[in-house]
PDB file of N, CA and C in Angstrom:
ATOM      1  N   UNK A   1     168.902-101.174 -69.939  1.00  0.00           N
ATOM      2  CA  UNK A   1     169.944-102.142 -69.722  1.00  0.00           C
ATOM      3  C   UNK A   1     169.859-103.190 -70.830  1.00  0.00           C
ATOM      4  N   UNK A   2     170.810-103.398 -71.342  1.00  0.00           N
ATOM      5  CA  UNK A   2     171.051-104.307 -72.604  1.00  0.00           C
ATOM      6  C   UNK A   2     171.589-105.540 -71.875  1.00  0.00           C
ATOM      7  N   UNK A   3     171.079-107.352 -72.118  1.00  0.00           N
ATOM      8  CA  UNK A   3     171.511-107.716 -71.524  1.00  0.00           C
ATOM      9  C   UNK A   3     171.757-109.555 -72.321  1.00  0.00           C
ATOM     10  N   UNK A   4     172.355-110.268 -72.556  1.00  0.00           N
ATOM     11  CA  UNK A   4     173.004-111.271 -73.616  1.00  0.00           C
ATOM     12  C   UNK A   4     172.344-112.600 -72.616  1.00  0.00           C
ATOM     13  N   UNK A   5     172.164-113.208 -73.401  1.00  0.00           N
ATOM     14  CA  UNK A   5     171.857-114.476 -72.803  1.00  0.00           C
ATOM     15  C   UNK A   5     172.731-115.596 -72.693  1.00  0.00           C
ATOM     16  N   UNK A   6     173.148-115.819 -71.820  1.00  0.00           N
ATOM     17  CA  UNK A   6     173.982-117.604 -71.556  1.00  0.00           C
ATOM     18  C   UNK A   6     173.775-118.643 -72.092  1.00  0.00           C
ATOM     19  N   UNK A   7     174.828-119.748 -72.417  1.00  0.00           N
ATOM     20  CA  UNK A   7     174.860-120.911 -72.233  1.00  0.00           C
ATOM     21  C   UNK A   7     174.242-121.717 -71.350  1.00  0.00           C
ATOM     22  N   UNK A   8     172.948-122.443 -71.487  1.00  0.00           N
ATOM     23  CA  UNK A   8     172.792-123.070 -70.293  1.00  0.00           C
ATOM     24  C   UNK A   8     172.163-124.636 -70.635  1.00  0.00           C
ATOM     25  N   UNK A   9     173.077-125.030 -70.872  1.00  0.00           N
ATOM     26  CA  UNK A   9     172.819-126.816 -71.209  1.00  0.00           C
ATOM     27  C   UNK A   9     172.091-126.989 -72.737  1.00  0.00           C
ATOM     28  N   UNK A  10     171.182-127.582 -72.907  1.00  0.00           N
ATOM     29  CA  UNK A  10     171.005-126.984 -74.763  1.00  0.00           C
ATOM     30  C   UNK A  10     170.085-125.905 -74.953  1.00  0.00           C
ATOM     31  N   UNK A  11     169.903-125.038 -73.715  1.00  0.00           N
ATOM     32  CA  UNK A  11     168.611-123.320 -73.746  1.00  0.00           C
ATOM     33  C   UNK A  11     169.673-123.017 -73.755  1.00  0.00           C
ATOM     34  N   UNK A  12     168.791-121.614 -73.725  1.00  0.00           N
ATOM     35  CA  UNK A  12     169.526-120.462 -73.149  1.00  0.00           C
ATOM     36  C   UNK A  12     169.183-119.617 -71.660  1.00  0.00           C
ATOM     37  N   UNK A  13     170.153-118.781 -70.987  1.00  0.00           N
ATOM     38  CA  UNK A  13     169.560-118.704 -70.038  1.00  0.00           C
ATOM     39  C   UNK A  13     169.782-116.813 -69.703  1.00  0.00           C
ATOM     40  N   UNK A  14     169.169-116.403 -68.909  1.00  0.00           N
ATOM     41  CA  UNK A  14     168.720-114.431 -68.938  1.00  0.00           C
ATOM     42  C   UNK A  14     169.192-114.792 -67.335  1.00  0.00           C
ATOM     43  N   UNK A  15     170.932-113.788 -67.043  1.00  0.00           N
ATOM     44  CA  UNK A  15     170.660-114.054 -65.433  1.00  0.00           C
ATOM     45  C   UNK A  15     170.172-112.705 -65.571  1.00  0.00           C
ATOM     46  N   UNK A  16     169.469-112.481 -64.123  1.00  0.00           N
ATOM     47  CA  UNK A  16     169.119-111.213 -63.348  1.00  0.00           C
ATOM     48  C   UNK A  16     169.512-111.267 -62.240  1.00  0.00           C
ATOM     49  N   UNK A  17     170.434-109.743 -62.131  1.00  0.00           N
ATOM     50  CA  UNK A  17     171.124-109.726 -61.348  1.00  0.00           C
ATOM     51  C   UNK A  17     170.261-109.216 -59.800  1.00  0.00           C
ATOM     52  N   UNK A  18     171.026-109.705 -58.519  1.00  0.00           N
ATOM     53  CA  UNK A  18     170.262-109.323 -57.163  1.00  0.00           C
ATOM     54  C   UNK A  18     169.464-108.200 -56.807  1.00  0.00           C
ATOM     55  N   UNK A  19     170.420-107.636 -57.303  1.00  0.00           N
ATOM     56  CA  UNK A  19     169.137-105.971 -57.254  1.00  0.00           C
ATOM     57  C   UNK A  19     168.070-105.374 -58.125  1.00  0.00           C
ATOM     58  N   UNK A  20     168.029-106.108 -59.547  1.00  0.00           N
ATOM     59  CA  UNK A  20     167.004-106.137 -59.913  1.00  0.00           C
ATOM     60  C   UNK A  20     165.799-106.988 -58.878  1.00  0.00           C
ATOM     61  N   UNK A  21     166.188-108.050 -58.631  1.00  0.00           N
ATOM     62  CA  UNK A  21     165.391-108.929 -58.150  1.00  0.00           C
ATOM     63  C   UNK A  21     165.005-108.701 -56.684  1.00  0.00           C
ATOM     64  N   UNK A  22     165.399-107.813 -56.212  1.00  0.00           N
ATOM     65  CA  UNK A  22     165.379-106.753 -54.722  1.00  0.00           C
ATOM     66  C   UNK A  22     163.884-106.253 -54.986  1.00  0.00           C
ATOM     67  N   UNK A  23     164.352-105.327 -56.028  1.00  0.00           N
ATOM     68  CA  UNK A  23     163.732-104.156 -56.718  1.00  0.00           C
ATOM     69  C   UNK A  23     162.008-104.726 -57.129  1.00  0.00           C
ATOM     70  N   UNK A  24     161.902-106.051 -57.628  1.00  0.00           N
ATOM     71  CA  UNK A  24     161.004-106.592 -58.116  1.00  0.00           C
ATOM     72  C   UNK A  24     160.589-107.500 -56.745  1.00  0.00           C
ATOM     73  N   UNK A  25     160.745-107.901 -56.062  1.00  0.00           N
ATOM     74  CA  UNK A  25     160.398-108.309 -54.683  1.00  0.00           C
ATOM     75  C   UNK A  25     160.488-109.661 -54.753  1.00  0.00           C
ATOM     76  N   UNK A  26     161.702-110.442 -55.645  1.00  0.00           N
ATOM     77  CA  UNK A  26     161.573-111.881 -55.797  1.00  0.00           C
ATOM     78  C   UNK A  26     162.994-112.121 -55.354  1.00  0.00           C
ATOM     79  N   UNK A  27     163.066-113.370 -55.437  1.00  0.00           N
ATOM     80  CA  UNK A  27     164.303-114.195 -54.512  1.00  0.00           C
ATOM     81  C   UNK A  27     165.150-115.456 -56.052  1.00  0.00           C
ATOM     82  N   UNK A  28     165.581-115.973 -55.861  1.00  0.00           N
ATOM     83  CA  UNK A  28     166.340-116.686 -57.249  1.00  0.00           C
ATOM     84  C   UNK A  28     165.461-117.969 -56.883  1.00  0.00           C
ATOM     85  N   UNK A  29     164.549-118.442 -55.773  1.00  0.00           N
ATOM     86  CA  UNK A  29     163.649-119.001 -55.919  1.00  0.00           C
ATOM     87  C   UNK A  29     162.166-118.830 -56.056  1.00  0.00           C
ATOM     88  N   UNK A  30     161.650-117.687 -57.079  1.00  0.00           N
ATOM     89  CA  UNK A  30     160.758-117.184 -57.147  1.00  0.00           C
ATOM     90  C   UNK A  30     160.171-117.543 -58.793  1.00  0.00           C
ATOM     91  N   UNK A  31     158.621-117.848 -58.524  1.00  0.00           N
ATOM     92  CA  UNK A  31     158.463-118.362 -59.802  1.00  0.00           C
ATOM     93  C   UNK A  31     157.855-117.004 -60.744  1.00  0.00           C
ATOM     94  N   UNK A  32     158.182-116.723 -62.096  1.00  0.00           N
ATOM     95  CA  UNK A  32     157.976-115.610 -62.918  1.00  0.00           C
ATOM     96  C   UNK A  32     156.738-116.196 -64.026  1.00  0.00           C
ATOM     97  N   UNK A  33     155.831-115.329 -63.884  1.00  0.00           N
ATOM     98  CA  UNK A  33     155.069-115.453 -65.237  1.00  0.00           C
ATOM     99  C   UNK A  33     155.524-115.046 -66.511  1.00  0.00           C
ATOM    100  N   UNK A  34     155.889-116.061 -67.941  1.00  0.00           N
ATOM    101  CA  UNK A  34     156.134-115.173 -68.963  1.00  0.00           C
ATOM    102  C   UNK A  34     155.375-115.007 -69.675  1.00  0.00           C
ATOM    103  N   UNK A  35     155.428-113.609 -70.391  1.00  0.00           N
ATOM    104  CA  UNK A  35     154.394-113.681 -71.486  1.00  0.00           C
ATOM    105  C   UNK A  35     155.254-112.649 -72.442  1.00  0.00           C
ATOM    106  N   UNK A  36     154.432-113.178 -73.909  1.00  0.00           N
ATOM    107  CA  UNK A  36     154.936-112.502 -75.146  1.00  0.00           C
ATOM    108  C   UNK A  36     153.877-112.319 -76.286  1.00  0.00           C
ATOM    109  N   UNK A  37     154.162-111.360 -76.875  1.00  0.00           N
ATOM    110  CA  UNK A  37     153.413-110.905 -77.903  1.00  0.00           C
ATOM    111  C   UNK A  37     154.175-111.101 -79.312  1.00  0.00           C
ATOM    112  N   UNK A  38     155.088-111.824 -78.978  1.00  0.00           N
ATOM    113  CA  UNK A  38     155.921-112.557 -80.029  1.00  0.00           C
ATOM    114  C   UNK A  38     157.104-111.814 -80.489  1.00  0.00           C
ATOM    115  N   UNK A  39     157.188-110.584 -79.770  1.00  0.00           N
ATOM    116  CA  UNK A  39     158.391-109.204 -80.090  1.00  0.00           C
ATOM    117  C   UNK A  39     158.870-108.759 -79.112  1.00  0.00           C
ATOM    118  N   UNK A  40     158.044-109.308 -78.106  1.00  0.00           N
ATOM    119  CA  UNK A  40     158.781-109.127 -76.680  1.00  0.00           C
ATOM    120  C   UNK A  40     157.853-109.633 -75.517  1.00  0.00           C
ATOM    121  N   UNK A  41     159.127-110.109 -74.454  1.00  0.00           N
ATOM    122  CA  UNK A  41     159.110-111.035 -73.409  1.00  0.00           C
ATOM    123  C   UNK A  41     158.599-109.839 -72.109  1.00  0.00           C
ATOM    124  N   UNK A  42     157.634-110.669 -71.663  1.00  0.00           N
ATOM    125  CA  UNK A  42     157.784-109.562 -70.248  1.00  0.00           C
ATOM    126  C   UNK A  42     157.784-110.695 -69.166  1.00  0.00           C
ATOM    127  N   UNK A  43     158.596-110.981 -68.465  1.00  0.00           N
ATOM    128  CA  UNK A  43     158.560-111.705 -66.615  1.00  0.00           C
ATOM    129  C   UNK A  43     157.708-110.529 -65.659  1.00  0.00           C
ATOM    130  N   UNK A  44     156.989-111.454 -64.751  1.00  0.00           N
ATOM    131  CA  UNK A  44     156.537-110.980 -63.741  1.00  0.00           C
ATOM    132  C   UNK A  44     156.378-111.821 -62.253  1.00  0.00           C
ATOM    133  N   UNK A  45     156.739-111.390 -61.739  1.00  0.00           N
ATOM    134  CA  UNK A  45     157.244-112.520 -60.800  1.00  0.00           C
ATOM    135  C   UNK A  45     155.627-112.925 -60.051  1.00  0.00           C
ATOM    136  N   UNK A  46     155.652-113.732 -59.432  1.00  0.00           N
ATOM    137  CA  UNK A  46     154.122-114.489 -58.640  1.00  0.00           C
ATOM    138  C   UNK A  46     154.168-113.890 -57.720  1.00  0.00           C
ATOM    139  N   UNK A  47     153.299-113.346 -56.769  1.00  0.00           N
ATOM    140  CA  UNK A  47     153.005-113.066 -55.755  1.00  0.00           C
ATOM    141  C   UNK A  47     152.444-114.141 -54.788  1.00  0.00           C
ATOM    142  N   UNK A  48     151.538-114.454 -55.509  1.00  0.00           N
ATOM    143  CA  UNK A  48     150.301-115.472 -54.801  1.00  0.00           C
ATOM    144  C   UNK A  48     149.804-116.403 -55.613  1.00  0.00           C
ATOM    145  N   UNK A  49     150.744-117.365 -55.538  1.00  0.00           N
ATOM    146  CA  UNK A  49     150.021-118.653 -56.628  1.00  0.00           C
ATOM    147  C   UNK A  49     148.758-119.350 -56.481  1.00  0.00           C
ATOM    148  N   UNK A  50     148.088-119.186 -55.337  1.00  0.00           N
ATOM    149  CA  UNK A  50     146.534-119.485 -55.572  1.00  0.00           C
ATOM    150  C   UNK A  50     145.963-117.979 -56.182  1.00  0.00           C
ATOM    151  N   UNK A  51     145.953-116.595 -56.008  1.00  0.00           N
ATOM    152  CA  UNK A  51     145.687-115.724 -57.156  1.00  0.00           C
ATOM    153  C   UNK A  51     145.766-115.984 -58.715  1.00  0.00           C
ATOM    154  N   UNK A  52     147.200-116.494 -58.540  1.00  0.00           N
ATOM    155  CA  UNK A  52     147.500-116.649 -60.000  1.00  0.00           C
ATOM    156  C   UNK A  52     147.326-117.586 -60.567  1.00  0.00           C
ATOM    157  N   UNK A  53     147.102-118.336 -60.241  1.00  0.00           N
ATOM    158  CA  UNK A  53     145.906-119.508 -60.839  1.00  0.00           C
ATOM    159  C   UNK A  53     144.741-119.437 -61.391  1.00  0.00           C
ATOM    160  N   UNK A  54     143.873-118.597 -60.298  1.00  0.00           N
ATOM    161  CA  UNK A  54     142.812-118.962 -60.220  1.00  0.00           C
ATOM    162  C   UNK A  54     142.271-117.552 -61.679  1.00  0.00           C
ATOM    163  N   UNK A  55     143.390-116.322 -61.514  1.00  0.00           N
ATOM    164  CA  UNK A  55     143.254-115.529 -62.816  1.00  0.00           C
ATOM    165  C   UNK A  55     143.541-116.165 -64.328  1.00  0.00           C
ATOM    166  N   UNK A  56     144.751-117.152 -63.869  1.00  0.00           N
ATOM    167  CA  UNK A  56     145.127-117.857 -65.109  1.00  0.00           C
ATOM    168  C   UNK A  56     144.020-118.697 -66.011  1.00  0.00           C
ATOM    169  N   UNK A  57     143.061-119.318 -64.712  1.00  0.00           N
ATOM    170  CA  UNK A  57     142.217-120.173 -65.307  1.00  0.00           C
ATOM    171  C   UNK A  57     140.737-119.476 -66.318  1.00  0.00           C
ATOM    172  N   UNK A  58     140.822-117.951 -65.600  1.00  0.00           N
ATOM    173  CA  UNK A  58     139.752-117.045 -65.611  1.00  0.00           C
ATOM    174  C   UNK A  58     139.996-116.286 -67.125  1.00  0.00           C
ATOM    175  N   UNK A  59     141.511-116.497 -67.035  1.00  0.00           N
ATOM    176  CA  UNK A  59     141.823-116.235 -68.914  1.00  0.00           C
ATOM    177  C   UNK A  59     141.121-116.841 -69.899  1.00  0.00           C
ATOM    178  N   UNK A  60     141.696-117.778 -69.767  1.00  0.00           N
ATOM    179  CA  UNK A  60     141.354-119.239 -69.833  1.00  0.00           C
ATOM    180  C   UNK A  60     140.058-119.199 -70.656  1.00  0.00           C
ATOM    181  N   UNK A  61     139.166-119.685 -69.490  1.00  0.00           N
ATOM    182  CA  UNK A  61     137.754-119.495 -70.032  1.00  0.00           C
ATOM    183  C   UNK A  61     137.369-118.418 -70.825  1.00  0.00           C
ATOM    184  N   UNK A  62     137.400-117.152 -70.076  1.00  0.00           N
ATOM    185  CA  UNK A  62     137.337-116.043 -71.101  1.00  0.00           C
ATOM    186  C   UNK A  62     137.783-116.147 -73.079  1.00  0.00           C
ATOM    187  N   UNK A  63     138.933-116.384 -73.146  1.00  0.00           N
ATOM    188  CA  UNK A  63     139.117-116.745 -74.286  1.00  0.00           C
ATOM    189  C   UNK A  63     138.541-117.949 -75.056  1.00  0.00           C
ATOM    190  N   UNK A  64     138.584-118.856 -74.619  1.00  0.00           N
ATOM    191  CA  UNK A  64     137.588-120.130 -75.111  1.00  0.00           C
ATOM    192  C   UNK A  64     136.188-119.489 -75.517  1.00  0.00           C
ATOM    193  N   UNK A  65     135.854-118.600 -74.003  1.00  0.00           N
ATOM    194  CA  UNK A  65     134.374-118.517 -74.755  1.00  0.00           C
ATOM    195  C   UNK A  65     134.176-117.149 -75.393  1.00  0.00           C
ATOM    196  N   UNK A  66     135.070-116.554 -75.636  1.00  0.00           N
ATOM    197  CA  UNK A  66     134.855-115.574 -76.684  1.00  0.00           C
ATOM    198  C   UNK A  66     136.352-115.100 -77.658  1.00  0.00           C
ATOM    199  N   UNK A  67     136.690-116.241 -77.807  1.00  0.00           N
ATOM    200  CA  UNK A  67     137.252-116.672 -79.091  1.00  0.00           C
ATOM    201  C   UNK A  67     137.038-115.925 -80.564  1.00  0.00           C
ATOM    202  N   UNK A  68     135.811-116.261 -81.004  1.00  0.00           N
ATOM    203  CA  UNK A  68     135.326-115.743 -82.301  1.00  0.00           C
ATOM    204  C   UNK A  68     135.495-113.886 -82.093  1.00  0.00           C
ATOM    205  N   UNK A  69     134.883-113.450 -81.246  1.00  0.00           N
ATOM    206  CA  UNK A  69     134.629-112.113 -80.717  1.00  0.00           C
ATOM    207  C   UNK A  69     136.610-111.620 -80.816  1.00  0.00           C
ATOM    208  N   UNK A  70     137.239-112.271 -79.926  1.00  0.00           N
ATOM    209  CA  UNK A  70     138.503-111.957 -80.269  1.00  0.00           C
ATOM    210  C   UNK A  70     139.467-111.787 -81.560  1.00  0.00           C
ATOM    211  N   UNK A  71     138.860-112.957 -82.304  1.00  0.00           N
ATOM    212  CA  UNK A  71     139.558-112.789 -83.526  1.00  0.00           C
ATOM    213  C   UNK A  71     138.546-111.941 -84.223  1.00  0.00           C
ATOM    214  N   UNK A  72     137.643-111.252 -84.309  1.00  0.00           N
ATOM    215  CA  UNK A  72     137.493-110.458 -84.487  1.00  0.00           C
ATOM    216  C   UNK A  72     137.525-108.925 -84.586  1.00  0.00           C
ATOM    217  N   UNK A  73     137.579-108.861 -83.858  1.00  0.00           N
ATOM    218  CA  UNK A  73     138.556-107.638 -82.952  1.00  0.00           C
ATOM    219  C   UNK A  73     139.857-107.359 -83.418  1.00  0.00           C
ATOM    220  N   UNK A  74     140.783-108.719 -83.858  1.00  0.00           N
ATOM    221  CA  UNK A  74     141.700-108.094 -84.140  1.00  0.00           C
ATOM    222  C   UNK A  74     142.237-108.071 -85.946  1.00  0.00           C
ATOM    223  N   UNK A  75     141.341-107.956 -86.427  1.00  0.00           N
ATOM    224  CA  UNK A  75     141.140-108.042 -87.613  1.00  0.00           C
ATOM    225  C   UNK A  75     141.285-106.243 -88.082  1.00  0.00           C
TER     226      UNK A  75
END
């Protein structure tokens, strides 16, 4: 599905339509994680925001403390 982005005050805005959002188990008040690899966007909607926190924070650290090791890696 190819899909254009809106006008939405000075952003822009991606609707998704109801049945995607069926399909994905979220509501138009549902909060989405984004992430990008700079070539592309992926949403994922929250399940459990104390989960997703507490993984977010677990990134987090992880990267801080192996930082060097990472940029290494991707060398």
């Amino acid at each position: 599905m190819i899909k254009s982005l809106v006008k939405h005050g000075n952003s822009s805005a991606l609707v998704i339509e109801k049945p995607i959002l069926s399909l994905l188990g979220a509501t138009a008040e549902s909060e989405f994680e984004v992430v990008t690899d700079g070539k592309s966007l992926i949403l994922t909607p929250v399940q459990d925001n104390v989960r997703h926190e507490r993984f977010r924070k677990a990134v987090a650290k992880t990267g801080k403390r192996y930082s060097k090791t990472f940029e290494e890696l991707a060398r």
